[in-house]
N, C-alpha and C. Protein backbone atom coordinates (compact mmCIF):
# COMPACT_ATOMS: atom_id res chain seq x y z
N UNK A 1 -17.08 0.30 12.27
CA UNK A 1 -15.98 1.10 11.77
C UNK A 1 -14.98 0.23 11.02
N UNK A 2 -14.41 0.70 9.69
CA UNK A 2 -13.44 0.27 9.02
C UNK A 2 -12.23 -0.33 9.99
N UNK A 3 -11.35 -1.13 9.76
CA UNK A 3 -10.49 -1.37 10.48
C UNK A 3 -9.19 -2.18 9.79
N UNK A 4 -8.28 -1.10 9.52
CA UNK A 4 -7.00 -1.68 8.45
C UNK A 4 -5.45 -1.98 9.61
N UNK A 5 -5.19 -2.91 9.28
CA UNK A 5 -3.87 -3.50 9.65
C UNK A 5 -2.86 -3.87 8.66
N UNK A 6 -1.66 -3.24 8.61
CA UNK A 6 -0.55 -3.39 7.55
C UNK A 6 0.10 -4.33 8.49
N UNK A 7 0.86 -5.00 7.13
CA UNK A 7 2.07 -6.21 7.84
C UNK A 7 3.04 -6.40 6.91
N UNK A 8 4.19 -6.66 7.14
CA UNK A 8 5.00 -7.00 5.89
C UNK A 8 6.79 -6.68 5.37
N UNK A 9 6.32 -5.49 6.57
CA UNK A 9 7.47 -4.10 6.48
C UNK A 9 8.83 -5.07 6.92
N UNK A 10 10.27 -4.57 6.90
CA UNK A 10 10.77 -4.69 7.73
C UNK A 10 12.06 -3.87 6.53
N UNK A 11 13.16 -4.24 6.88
CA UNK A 11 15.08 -4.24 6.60
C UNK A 11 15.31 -4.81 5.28
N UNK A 12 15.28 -4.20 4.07
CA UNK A 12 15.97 -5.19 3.13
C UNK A 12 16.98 -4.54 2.45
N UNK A 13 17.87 -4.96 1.65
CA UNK A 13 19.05 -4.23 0.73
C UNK A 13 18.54 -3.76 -0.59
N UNK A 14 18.77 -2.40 -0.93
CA UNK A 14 18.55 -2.40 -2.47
C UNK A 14 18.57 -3.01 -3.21
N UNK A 15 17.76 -3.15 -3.93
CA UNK A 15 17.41 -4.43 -5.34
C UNK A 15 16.87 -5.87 -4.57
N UNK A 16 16.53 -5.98 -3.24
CA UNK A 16 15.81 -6.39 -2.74
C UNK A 16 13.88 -6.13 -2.41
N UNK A 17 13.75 -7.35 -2.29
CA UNK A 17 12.35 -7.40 -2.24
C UNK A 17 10.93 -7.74 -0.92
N UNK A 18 10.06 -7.19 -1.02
CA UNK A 18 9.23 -7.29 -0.11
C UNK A 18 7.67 -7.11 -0.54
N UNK A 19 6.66 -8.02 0.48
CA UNK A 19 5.49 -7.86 0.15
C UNK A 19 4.59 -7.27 1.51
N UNK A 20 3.97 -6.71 1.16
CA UNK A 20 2.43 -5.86 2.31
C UNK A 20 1.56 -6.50 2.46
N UNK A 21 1.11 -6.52 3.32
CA UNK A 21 -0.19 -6.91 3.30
C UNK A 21 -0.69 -6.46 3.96
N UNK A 22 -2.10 -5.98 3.57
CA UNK A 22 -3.19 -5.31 4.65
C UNK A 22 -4.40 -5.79 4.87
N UNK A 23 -5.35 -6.46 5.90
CA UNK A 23 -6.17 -6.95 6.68
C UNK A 23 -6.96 -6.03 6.13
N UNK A 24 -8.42 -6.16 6.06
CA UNK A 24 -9.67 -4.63 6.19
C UNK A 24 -10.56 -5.34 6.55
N UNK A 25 -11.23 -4.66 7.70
CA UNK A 25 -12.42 -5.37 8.56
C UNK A 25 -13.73 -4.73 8.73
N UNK A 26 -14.69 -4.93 8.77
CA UNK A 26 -15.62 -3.47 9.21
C UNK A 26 -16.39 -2.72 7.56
N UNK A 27 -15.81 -3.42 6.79
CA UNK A 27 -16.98 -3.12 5.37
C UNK A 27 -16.79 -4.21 4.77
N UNK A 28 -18.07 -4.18 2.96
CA UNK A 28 -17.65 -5.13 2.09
C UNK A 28 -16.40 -4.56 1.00
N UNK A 29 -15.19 -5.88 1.65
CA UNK A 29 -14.18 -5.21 1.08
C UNK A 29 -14.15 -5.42 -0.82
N UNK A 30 -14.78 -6.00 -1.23
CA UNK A 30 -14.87 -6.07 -3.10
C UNK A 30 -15.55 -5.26 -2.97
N UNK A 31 -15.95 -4.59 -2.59
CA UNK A 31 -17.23 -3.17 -3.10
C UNK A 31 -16.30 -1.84 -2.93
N UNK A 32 -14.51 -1.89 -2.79
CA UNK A 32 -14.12 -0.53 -2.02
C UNK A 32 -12.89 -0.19 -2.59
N UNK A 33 -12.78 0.80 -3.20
CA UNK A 33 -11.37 1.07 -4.37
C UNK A 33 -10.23 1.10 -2.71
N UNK A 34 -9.20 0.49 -3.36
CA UNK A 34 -7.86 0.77 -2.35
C UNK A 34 -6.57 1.23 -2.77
N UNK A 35 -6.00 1.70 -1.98
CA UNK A 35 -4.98 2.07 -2.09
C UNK A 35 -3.61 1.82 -0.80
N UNK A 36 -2.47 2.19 -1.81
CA UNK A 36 -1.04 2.05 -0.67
C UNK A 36 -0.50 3.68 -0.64
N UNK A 37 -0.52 4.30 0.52
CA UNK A 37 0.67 5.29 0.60
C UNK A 37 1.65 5.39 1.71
N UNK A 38 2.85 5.89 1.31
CA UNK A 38 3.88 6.13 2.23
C UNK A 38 4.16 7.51 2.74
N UNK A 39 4.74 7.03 4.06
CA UNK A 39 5.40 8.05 4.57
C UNK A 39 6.51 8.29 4.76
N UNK A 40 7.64 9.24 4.64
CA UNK A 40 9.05 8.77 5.18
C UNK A 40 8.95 10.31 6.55
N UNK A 41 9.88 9.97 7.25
CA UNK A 41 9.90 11.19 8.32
C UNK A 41 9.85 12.05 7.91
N UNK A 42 9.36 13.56 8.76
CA UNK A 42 9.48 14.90 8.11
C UNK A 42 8.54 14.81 6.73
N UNK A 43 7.97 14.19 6.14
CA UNK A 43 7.97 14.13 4.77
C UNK A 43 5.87 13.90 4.81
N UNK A 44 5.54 14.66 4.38
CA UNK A 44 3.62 14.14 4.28
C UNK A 44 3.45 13.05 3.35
N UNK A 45 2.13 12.19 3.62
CA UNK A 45 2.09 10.99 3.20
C UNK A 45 1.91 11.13 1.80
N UNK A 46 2.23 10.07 0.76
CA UNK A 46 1.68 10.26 -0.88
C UNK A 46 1.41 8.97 -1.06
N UNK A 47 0.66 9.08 -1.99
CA UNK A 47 -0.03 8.01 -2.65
C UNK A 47 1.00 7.60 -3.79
N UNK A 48 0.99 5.55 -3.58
CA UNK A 48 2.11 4.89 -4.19
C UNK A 48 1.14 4.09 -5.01
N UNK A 49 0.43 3.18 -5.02
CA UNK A 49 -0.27 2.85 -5.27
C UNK A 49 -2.02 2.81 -5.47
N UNK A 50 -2.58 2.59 -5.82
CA UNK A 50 -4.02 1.70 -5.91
C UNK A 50 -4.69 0.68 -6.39
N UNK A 51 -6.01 0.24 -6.36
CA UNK A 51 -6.68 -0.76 -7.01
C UNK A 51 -8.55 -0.47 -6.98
N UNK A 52 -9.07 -0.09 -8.35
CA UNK A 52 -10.30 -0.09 -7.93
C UNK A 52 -11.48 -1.55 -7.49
N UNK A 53 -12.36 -1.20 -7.15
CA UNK A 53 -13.10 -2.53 -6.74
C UNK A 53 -13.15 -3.93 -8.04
N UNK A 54 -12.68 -2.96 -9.05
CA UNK A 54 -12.55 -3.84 -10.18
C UNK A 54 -11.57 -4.80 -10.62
N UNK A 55 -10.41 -4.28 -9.89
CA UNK A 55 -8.68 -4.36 -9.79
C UNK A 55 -8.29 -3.90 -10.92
N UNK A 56 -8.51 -2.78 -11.62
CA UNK A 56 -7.88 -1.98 -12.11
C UNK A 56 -6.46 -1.43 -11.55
N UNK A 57 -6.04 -1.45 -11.53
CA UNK A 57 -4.49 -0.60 -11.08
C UNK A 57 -3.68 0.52 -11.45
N UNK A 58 -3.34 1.16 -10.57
CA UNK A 58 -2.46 2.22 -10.99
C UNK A 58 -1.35 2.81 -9.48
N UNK A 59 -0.30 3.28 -10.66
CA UNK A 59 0.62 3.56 -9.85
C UNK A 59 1.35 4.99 -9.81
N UNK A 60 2.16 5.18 -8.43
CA UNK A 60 2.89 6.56 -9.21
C UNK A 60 4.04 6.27 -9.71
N UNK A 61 4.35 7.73 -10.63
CA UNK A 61 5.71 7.21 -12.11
C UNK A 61 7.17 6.77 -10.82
N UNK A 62 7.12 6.80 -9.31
CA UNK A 62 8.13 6.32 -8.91
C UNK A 62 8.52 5.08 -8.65
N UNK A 63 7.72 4.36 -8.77
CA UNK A 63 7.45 2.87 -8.27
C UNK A 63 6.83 1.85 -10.04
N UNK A 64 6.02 2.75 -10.53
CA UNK A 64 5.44 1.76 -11.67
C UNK A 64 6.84 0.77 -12.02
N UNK A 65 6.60 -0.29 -12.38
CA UNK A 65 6.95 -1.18 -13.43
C UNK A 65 7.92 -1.79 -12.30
N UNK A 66 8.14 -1.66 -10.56
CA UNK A 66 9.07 -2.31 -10.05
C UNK A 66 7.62 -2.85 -8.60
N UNK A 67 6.53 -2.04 -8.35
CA UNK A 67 5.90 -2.36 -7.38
C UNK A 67 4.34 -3.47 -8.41
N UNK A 68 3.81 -4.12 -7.29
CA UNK A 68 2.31 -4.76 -7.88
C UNK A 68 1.18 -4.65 -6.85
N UNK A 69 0.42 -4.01 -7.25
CA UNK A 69 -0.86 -3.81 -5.87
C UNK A 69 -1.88 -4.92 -6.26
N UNK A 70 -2.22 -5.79 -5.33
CA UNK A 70 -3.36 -6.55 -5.75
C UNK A 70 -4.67 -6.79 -4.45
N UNK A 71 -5.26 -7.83 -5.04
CA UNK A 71 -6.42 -7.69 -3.86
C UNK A 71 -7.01 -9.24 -3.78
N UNK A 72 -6.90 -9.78 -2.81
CA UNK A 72 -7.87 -10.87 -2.40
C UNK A 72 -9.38 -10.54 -1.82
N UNK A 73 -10.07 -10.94 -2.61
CA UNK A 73 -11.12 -10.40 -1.73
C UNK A 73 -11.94 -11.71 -0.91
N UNK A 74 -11.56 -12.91 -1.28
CA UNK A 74 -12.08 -14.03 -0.78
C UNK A 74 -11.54 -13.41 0.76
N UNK A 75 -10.27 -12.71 0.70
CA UNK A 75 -9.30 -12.87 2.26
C UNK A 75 -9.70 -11.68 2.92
N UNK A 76 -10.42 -10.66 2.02
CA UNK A 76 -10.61 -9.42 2.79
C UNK A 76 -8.82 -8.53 2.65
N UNK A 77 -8.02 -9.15 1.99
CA UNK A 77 -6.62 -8.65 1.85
C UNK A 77 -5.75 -7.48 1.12
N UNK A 78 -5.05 -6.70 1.13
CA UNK A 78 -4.80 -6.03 -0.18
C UNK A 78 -2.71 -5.98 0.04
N UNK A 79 -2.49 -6.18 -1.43
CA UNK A 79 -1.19 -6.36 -1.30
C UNK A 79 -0.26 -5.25 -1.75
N UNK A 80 0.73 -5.42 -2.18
CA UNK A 80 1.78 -4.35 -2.21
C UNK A 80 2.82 -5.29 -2.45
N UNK A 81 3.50 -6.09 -3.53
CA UNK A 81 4.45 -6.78 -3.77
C UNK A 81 5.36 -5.13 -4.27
N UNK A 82 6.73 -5.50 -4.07
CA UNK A 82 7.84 -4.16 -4.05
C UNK A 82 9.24 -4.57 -4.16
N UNK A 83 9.53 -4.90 -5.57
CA UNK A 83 10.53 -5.35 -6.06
C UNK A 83 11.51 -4.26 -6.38
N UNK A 84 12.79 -4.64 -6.62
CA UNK A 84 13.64 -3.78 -7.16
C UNK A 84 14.16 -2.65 -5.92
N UNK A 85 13.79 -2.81 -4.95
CA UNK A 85 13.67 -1.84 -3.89
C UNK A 85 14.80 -0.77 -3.80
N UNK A 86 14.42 0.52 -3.68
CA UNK A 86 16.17 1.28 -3.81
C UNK A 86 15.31 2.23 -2.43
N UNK A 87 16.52 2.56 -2.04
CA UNK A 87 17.06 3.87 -0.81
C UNK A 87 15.50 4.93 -0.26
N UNK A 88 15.01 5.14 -1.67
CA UNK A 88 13.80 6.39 -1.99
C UNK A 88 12.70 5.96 -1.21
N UNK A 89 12.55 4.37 -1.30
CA UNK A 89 11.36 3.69 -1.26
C UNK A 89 10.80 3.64 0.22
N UNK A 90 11.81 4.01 0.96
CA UNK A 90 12.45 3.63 2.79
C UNK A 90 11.06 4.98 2.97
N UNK A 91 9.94 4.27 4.33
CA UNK A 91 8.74 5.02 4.77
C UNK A 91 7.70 4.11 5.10
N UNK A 92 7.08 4.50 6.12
CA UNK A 92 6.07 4.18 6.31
C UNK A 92 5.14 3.70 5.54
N UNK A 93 4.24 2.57 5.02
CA UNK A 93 3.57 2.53 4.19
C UNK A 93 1.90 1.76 4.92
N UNK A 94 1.27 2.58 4.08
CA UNK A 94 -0.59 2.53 4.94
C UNK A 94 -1.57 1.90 3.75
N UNK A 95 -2.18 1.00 4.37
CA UNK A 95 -3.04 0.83 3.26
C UNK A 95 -4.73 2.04 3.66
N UNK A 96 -5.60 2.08 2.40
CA UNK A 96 -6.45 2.82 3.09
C UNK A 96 -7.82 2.89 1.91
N UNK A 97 -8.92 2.69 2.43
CA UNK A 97 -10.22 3.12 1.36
C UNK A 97 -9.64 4.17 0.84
N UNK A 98 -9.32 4.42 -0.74
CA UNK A 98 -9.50 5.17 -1.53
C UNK A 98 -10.74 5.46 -2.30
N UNK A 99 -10.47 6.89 -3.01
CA UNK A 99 -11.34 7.59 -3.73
C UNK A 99 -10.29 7.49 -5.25
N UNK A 100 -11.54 7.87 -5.81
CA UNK A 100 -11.22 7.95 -7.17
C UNK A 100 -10.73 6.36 -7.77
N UNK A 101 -11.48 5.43 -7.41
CA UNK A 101 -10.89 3.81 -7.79
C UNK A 101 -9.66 3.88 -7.45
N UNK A 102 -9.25 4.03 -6.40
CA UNK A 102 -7.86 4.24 -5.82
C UNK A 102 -6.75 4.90 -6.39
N UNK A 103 -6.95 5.94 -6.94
CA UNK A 103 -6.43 7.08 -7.56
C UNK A 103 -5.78 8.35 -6.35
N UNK A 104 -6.95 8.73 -5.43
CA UNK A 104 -7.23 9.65 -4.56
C UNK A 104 -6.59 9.15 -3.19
N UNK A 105 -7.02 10.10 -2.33
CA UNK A 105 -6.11 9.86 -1.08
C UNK A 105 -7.52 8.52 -0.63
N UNK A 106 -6.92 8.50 1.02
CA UNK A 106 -7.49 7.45 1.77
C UNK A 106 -8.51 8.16 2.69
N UNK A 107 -9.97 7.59 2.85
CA UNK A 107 -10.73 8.54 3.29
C UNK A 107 -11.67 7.50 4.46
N UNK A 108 -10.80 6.26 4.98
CA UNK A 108 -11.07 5.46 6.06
C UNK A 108 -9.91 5.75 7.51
N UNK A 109 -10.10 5.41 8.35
CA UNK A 109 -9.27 5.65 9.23
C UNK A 109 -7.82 5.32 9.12
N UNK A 110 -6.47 5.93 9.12
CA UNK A 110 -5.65 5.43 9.32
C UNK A 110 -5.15 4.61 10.26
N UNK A 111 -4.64 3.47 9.92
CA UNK A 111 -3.64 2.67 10.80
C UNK A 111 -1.98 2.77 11.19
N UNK A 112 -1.73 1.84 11.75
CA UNK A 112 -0.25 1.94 12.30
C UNK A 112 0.53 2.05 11.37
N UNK A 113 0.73 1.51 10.52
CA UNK A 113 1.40 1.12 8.80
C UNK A 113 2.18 -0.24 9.38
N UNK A 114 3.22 -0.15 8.06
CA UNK A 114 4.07 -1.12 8.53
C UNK A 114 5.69 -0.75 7.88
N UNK A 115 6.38 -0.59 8.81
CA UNK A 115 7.65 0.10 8.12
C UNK A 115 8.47 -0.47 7.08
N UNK A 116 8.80 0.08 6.29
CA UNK A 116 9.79 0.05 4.75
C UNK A 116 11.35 0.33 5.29
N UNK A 117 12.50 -0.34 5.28
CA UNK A 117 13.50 0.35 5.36
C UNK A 117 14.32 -0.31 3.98
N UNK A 118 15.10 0.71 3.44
CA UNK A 118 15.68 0.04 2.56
C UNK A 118 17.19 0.59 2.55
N UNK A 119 18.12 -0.13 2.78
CA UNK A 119 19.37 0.11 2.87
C UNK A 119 20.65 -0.68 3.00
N UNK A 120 21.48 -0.16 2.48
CA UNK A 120 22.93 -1.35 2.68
C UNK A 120 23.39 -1.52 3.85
């Protein structure tokens, strides 16, 4: 079985910065489009990011041009660098096998995430 672990999360101030990282265990991870989505409370999860097995990338229009999704695959790793950070950004965030070259939702087991807070 797949097996994802987020790390990375924690407290920072707007226009502050942070990086993710997620572990994947249990497949070949260069063979597997990925993706990042968040959660904030009350609120269902969405898709923030992806990366296909190719590292193609794409993002949603809330985050482009301030977040960077990348992928080690020597490490089995996938990242989430998240610059510029404002108030909105504050949620849960999961990494997860995507569909659609990481376009689509996550269709491996979810994990714990790792929490986002962003605030003064």
């Amino acid at each position: 079985q797949v097996q994802l672990v987020e790390s990375g999360g924690g407290l920072v101030q707007p226009g502050g910065s942070l990086r993710l990282s997620c572990t994947v265990s249990g497949t070949i991870f260069y063979n597997v489009a990925m993706g990042w989505y968040s959660q904030a409370p009350g609120k269902q999860r969405e898709w923030v990011a992806g990366i296909s097995r190719r590292g193609e990338t794409n993002y949603s229009d809330s985050v482009k041009g301030r977040f960077t999704i990348s992928r080690d695959n020597a490490k089995n790793t996938l990242y989430l660098q998240m610059n510029s950070l404002k108030p909105e950004d504050t949620g849960v965030y999961y990494c997860n096998l995507a569909t659609a070259a990481g376009k689509g939702p996550g269709f491996g087991p979810w994990g714990q995430g790792t929490q986002v807070t962003v605030s003064s």
